[in-house]
Protein backbone atom coordinates (compact mmCIF):
# COMPACT_ATOMS: atom_id res chain seq x y z
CA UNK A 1 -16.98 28.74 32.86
CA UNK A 2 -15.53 29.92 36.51
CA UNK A 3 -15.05 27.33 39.08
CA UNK A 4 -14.91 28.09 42.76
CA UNK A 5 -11.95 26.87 44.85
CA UNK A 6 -13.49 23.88 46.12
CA UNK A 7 -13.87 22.93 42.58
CA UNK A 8 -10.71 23.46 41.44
CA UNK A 9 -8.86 21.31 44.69
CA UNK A 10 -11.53 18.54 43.53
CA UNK A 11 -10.30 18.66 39.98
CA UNK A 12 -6.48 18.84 40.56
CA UNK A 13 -7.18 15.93 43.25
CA UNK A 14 -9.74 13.96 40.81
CA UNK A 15 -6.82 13.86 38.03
CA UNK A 16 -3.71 13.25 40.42
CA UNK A 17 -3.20 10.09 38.40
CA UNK A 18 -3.64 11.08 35.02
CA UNK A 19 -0.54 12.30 34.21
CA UNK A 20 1.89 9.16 35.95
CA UNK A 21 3.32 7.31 32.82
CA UNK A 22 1.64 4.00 32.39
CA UNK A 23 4.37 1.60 33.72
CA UNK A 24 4.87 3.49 37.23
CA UNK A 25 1.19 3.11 37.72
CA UNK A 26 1.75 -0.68 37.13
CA UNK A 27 4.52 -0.71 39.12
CA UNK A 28 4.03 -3.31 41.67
CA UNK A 29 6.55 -2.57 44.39
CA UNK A 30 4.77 0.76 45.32
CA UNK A 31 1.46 0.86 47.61
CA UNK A 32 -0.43 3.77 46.43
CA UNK A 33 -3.05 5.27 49.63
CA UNK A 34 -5.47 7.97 48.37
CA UNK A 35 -6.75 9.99 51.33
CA UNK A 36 -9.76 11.52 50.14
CA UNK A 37 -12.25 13.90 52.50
CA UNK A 38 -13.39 17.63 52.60
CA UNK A 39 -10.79 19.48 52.36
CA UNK A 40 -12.12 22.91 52.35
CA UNK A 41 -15.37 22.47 53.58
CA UNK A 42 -17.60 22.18 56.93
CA UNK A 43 -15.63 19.10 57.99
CA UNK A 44 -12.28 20.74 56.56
CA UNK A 45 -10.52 20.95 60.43
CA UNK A 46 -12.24 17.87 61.36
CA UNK A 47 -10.07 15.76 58.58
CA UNK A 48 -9.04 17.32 55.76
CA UNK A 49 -5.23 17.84 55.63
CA UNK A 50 -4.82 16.71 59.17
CA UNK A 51 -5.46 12.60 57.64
CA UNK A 52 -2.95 13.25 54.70
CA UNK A 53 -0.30 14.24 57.34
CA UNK A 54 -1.28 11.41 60.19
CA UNK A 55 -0.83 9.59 56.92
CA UNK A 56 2.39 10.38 55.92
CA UNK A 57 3.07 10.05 59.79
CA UNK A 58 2.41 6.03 59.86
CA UNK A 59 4.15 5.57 56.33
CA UNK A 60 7.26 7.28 58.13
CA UNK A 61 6.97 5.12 61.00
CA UNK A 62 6.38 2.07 59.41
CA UNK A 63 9.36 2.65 57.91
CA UNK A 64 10.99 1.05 54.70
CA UNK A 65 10.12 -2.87 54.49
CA UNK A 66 11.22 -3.84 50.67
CA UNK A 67 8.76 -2.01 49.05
CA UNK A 68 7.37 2.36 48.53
CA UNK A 69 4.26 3.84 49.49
CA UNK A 70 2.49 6.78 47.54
CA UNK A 71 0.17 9.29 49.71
CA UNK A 72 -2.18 11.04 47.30
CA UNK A 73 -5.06 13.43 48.33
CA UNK A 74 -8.33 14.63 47.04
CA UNK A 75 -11.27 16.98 47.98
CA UNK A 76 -14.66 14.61 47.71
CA UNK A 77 -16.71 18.37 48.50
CA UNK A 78 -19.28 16.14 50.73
CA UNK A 79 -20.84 15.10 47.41
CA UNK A 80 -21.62 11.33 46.96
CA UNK A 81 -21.15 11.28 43.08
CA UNK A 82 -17.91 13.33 43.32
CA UNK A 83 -16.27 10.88 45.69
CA UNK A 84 -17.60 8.29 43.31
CA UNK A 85 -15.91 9.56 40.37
CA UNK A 86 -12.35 9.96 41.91
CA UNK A 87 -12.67 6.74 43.80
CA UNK A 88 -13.11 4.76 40.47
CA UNK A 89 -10.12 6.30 39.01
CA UNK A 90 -8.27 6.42 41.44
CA UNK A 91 -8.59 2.63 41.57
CA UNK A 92 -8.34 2.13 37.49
CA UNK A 93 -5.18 4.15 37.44
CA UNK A 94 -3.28 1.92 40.46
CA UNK A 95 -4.12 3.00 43.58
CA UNK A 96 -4.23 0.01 46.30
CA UNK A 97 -6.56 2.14 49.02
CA UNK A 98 -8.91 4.89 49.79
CA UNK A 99 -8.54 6.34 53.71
CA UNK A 100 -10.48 8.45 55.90
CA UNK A 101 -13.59 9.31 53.68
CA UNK A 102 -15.51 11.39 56.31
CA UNK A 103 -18.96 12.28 54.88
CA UNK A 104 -21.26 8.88 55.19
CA UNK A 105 -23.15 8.92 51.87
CA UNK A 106 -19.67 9.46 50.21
CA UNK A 107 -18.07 6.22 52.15
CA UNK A 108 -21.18 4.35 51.39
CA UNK A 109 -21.19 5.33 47.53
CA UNK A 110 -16.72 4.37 47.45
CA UNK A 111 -17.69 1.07 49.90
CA UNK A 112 -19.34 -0.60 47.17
CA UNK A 113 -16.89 0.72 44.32
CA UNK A 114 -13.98 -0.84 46.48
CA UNK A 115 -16.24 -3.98 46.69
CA UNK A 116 -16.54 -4.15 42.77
CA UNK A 117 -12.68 -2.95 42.20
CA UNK A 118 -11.62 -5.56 44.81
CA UNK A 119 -9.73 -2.70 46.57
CA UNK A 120 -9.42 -1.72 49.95
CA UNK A 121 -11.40 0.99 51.84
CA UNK A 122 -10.12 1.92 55.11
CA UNK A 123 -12.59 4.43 56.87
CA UNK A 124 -11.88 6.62 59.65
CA UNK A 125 -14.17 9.82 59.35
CA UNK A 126 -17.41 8.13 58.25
CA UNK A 127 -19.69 7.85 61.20
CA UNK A 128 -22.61 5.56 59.82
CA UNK A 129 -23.04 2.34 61.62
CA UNK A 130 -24.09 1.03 58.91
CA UNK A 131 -20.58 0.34 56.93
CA UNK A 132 -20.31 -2.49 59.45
CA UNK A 133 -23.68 -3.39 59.35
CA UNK A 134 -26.06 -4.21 56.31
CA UNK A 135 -23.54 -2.61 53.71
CA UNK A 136 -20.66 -4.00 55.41
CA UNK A 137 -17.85 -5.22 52.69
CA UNK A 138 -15.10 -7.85 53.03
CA UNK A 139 -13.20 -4.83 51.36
CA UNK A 140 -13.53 -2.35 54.32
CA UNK A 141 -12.41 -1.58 57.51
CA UNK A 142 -14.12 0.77 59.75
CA UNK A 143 -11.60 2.30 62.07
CA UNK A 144 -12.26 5.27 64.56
CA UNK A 145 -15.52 5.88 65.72
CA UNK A 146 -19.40 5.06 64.76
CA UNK A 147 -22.59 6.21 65.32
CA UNK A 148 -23.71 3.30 67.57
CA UNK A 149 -20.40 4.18 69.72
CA UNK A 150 -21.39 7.90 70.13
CA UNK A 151 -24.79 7.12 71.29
CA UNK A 152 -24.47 4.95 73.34
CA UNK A 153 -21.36 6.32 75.66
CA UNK A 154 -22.85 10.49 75.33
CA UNK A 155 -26.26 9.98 74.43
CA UNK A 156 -26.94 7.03 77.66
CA UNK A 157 -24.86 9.23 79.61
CA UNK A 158 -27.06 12.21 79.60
CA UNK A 159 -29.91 10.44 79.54
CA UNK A 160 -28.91 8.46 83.44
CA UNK A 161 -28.22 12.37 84.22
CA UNK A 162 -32.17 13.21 83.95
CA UNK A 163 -32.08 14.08 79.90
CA UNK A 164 -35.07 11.47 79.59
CA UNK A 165 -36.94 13.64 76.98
CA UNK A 166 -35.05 14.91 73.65
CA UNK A 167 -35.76 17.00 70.34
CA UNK A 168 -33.11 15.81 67.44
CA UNK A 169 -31.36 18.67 65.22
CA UNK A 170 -30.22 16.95 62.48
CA UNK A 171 -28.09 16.62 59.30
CA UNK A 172 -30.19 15.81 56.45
CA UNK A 173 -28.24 12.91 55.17
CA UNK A 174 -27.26 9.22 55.93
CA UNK A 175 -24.87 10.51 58.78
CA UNK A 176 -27.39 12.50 60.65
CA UNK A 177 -29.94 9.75 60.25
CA UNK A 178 -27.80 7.07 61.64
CA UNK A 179 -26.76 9.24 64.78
CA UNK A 180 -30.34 10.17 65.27
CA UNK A 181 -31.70 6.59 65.24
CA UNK A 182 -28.78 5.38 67.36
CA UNK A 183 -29.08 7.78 69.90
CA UNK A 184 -32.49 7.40 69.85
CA UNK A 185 -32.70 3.68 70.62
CA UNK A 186 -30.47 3.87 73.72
CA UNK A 187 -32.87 7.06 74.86
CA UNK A 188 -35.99 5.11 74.90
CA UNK A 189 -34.67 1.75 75.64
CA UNK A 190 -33.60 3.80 79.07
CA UNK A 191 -36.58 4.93 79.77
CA UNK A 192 -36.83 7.94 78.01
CA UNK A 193 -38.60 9.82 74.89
CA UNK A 194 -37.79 11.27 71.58
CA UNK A 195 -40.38 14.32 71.62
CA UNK A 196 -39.54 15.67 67.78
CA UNK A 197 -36.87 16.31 65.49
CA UNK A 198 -35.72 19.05 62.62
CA UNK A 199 -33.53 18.44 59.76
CA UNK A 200 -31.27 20.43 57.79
CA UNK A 201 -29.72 20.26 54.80
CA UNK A 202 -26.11 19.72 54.28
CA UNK A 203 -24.18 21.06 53.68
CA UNK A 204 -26.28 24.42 52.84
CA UNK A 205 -27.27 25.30 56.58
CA UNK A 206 -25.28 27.94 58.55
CA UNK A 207 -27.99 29.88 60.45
CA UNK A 208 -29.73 26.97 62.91
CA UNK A 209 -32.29 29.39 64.34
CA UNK A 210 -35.47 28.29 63.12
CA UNK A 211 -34.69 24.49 63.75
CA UNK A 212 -33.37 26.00 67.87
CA UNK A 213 -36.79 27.33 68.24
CA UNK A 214 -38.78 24.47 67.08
CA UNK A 215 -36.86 22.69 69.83
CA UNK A 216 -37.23 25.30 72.17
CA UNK A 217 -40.84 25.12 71.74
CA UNK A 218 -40.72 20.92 71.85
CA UNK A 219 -40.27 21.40 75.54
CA UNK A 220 -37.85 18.69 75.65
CA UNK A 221 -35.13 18.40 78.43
CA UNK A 222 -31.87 17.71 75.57
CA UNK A 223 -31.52 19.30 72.05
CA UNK A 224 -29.62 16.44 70.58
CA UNK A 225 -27.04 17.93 67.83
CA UNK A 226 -26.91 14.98 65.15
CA UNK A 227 -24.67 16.79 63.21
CA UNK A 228 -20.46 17.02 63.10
CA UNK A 229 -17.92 19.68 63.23
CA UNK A 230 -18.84 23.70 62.01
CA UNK A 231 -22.55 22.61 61.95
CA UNK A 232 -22.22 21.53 65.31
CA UNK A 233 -20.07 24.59 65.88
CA UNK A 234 -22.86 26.87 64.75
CA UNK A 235 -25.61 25.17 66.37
CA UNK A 236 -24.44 25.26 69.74
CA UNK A 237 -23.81 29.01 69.43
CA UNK A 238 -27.33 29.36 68.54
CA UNK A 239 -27.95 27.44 70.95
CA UNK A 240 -26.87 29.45 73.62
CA UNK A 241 -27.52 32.72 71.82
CA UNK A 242 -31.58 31.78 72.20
CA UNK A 243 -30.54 30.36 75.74
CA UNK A 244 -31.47 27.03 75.50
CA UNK A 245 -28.60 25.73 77.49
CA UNK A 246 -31.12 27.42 80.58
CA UNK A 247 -33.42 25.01 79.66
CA UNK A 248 -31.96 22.04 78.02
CA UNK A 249 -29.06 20.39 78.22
CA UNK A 250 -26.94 20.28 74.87
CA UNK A 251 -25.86 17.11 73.68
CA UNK A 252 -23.47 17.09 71.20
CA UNK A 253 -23.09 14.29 69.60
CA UNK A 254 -20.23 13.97 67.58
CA UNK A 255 -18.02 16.50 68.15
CA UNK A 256 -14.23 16.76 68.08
CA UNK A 257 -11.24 18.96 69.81
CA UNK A 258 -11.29 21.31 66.54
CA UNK A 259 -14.45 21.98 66.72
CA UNK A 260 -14.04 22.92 70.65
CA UNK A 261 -11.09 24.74 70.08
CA UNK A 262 -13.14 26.76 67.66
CA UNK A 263 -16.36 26.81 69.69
CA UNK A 264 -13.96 28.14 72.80
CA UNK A 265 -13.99 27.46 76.66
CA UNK A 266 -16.00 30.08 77.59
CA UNK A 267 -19.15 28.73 75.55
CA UNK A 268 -17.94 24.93 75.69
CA UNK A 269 -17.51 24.62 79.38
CA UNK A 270 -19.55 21.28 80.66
CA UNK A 271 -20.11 19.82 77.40
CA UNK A 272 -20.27 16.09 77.39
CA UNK A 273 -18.66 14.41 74.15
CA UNK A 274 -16.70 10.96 73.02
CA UNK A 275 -14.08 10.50 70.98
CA UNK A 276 -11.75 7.45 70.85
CA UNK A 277 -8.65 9.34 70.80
CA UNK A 278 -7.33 12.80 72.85
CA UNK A 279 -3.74 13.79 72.32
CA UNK A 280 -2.73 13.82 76.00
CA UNK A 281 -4.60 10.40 76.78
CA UNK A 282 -1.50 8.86 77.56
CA UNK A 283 2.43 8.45 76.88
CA UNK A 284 2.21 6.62 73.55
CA UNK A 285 -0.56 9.61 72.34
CA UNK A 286 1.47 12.22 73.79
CA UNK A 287 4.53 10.65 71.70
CA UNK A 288 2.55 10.88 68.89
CA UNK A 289 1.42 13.98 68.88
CA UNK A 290 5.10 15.18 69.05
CA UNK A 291 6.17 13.16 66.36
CA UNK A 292 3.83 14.99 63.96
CA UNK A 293 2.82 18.11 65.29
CA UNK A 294 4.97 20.13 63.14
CA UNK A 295 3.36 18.71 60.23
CA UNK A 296 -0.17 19.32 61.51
CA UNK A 297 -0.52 22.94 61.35
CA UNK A 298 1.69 22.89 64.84
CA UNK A 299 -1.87 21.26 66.34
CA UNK A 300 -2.51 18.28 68.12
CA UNK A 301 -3.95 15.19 65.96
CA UNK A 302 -7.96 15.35 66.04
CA UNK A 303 -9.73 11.62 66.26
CA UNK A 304 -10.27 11.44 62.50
CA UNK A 305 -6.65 11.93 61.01
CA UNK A 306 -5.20 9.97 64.43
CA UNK A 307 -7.68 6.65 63.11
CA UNK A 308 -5.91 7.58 59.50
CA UNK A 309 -2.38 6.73 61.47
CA UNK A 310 -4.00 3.78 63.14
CA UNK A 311 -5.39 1.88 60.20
CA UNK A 312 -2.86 2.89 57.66
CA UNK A 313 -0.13 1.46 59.82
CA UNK A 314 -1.92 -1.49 60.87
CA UNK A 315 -2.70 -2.32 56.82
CA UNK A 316 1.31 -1.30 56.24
CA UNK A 317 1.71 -4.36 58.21
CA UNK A 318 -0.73 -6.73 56.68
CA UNK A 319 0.77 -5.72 53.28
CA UNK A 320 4.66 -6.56 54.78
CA UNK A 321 2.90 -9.87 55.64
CA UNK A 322 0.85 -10.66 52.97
CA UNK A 323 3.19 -9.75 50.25
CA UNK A 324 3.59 -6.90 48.01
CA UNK A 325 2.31 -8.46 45.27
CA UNK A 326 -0.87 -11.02 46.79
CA UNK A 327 -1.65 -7.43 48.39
CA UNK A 328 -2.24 -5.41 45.39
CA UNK A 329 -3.71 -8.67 43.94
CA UNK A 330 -6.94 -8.58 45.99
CA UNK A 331 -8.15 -5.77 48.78
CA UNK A 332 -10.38 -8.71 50.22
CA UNK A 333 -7.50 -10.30 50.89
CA UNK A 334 -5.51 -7.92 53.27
CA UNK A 335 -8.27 -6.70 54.73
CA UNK A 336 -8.91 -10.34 55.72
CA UNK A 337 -5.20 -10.30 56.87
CA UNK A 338 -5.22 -7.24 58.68
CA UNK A 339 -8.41 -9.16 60.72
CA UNK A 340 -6.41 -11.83 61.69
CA UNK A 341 -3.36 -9.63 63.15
CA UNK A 342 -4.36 -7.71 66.51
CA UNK A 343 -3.88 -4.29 66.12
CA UNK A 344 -1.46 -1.49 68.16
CA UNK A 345 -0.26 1.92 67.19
CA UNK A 346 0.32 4.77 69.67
CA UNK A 347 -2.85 6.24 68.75
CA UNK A 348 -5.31 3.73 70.03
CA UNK A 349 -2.79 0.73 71.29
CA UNK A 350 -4.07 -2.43 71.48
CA UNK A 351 -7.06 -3.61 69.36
CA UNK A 352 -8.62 -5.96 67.00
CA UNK A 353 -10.72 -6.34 63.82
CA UNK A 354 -13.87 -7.75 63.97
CA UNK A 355 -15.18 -10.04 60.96
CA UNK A 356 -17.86 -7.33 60.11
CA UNK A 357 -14.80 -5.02 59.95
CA UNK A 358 -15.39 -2.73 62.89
CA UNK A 359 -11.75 -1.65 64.63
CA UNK A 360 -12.71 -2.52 68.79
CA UNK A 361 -11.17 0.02 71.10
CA UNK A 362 -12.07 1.25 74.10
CA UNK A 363 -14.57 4.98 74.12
CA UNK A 364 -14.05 7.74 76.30
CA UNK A 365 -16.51 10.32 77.61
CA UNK A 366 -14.84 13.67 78.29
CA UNK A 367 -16.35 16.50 79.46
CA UNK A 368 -15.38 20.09 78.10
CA UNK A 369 -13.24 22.22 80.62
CA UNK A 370 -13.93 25.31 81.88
CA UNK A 371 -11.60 28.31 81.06
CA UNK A 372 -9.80 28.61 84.33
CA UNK A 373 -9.18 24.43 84.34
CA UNK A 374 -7.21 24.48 81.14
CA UNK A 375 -3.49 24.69 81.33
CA UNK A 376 -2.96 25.37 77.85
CA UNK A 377 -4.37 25.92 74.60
CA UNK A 378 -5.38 22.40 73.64
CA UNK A 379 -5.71 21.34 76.89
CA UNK A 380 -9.57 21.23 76.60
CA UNK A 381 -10.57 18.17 78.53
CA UNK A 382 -11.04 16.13 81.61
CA UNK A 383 -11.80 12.15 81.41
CA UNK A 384 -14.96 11.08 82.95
CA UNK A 385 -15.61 7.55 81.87
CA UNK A 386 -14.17 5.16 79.72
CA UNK A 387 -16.25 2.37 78.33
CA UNK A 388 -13.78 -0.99 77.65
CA UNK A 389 -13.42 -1.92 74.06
CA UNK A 390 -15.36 -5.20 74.29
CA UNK A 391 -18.52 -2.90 75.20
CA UNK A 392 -18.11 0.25 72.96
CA UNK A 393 -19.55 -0.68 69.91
CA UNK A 394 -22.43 -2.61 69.17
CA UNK A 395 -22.50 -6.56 69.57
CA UNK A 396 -21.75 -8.48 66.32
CA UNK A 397 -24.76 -10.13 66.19
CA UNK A 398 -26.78 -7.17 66.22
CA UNK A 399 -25.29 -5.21 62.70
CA UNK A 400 -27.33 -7.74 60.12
CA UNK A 401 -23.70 -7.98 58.52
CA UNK A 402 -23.72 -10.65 56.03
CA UNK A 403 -19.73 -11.68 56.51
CA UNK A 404 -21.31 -12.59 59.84
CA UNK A 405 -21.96 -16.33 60.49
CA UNK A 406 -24.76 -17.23 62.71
């Protein structure tokens, strides 16, 4: 039986563990982080080896406190039962944490495995408000961005810019669905309408066309991407191929500076987007970014890997609290340690974790440069608004998290 490639990174990943003798993998002086996303797939540039080396970036700079960490990777292939599978062993063979998990249904499907395991799930590519709301976990913290966040700094945005009517393209899956009903709340709680929708399944879909005319024909003033990285890529190409950007405005939803670089300035120019984190944001990101550049494919961090450095250093230091040894004991209780220290890491500085485990930090709404504004070649945008941290994500008592006392 042949296996693709994909396959084959899954397997070696899946099985990292099996071959460490039984008393290493018992050894309790070394914290043991498997970073596990797509690693050779659609959201490959987003995450993929960019998280294991922001990884191996805060483990450096956390530096040695009396006990060793272990980085480990693995290629979940966007598949919910895959990421399943090497979560579980992962976690029966000694491993303290799973990080980044980008892909929703796969973070929900390892959220409640790290519930049952009593592990520790720290999520930085997963966009789904929902970890912190009804499936939120006293196991998991949910670090960089969400879909609540997204919607409401570029999807209110466009909408107070005249994009009162919009037609959803979207990812076939718990992501997509989340971004879509986000967005779509703030869009008709301003006023405005949601005139249709088209989804597609992921991670199959590369040619968008039929879903670009449906919206064409929807007569709606936005086409609403609720999709991520080369899907967004793709669509927006489309996009402009048909000439929709003559009649609607594009609003990409979750989209990050690879997936610029790769769309290019020339058909990028005047996109709105938000991210939590750009490179050249300030001194401490700049700092950053020089730190571990040359392991990052000699490319600036992208959000997802840069909230792998946040919340991997930030638990680093709950563990150097807690104890080595309470740490590994119970996930619940660092995580509930690493909520009662405030956060700050030259990636997103100062911060906090709420009870429901959502990371507060403040959202910024860039807007895509044009090719003759650009200085260099990742300097892709300009800062238009920031929304403070307090008002970013969505208000405690509105996630139906059940950690949450009324």
């Amino acid at each position: 039986m042949s296996m693709n490639r994909r396959g084959v990174l899954a397997a070696g990943a899946a099985t990292a563990l099996g071959g460490l003798p039984r008393a290493r993998a018992q050894d309790g002086r070394v914290i043991r982080i498997g970073v596990m996303n797509d690693m050779s797939g659609p959201y490959r540039d987003a995450a993929g080896p960019g998280s294991v080396a922001l990884t191996q970036q805060a483990v450096q700079d956390f530096g040695s406190r009396g006990f060793a960490v272990e980085v480990l990777q693995a290629d979940h292939q966007n598949k919910p039962d895959l990421g399943a599978s090497i979560a579980r062993q992962w976690f029966d063979q000694g491993v303290d944490v799973v990080a980044d998990l980008p892909t929703s249904s796969v973070a929900l499907a390892v959220n409640q495995i790290a519930r049952e395991k009593n592990k520790v799930h720290l999520n930085s590519g997963a966009a789904t408000s929902d970890l912190t709301g009804p499936h939120c976990s006293p196991n998991t913290v949910h670090w960089t961005y969400d879909t609540y966040m997204l919607a409401k700094s570029t999807g209110a945005a466009i909408v107070k810019s005249g994009g009162t009517s919009w037609f959803f393209i979207t990812a076939d899956y718990a992501f997509g669905h989340a971004l879509e009903r986000d967005t779509g709340n703030f869009v008709r709680a301003q006023g405005g309408s949601v005139v249709g929708n088209a989804r597609y399944p992921f991670p199959a879909t590369t040619d968008f066309s039929a879903f670009l005319l449906q919206a064409q024909a929807s007569g709606a003033k936005v086409l609403g991407l609720a999709s991520a990285s080369t899907d967004t890529v793709n669509a927006i190409k489309g996009a402009r191929e048909f000439g929709l950007q003559r009649r609607m405005k594009i609003a990409a939803l979750l989209m990050g500076l690879p997936d610029v670089k790769s769309l290019g300035l020339e058909s990028g120019q005047g996109l709105l987007l938000t991210e939590p984190f750009y490179w050249d944001l300030n001194d401490r990101t700049r700092a950053l970014t020089q730190r571990v550049q040359a392991k990052n494919q000699n490319r600036p961090s992208a959000m997802e890997p840069a909230g792998c450095y946040g919340m991997v250093f930030h638990y680093l230091k709950a563990v150097a609290d807690l104890g080595v040894a309470a740490a590994k004991a119970s996930g619940a209780d660092v995580v509930a340690r690493m909520k009662a220290m405030p956060t700050d890491d030259d990636a997103f500085g100062p911060g906090r974790i709420r009870a429901d485990g959502r990371k507060i930090h403040p959202s910024y709404l860039f807007q895509v440069k044009a090719p003759g504004e650009s200085r260099g070649p990742w300097d892709l945008y300009t800062l238009v608004a920031t929304t403070p941290a307090e008002e970013a994500f969505r208000p405690l008592a509105e996630g139906n998290c059940p950690l949450v006392k009324t």
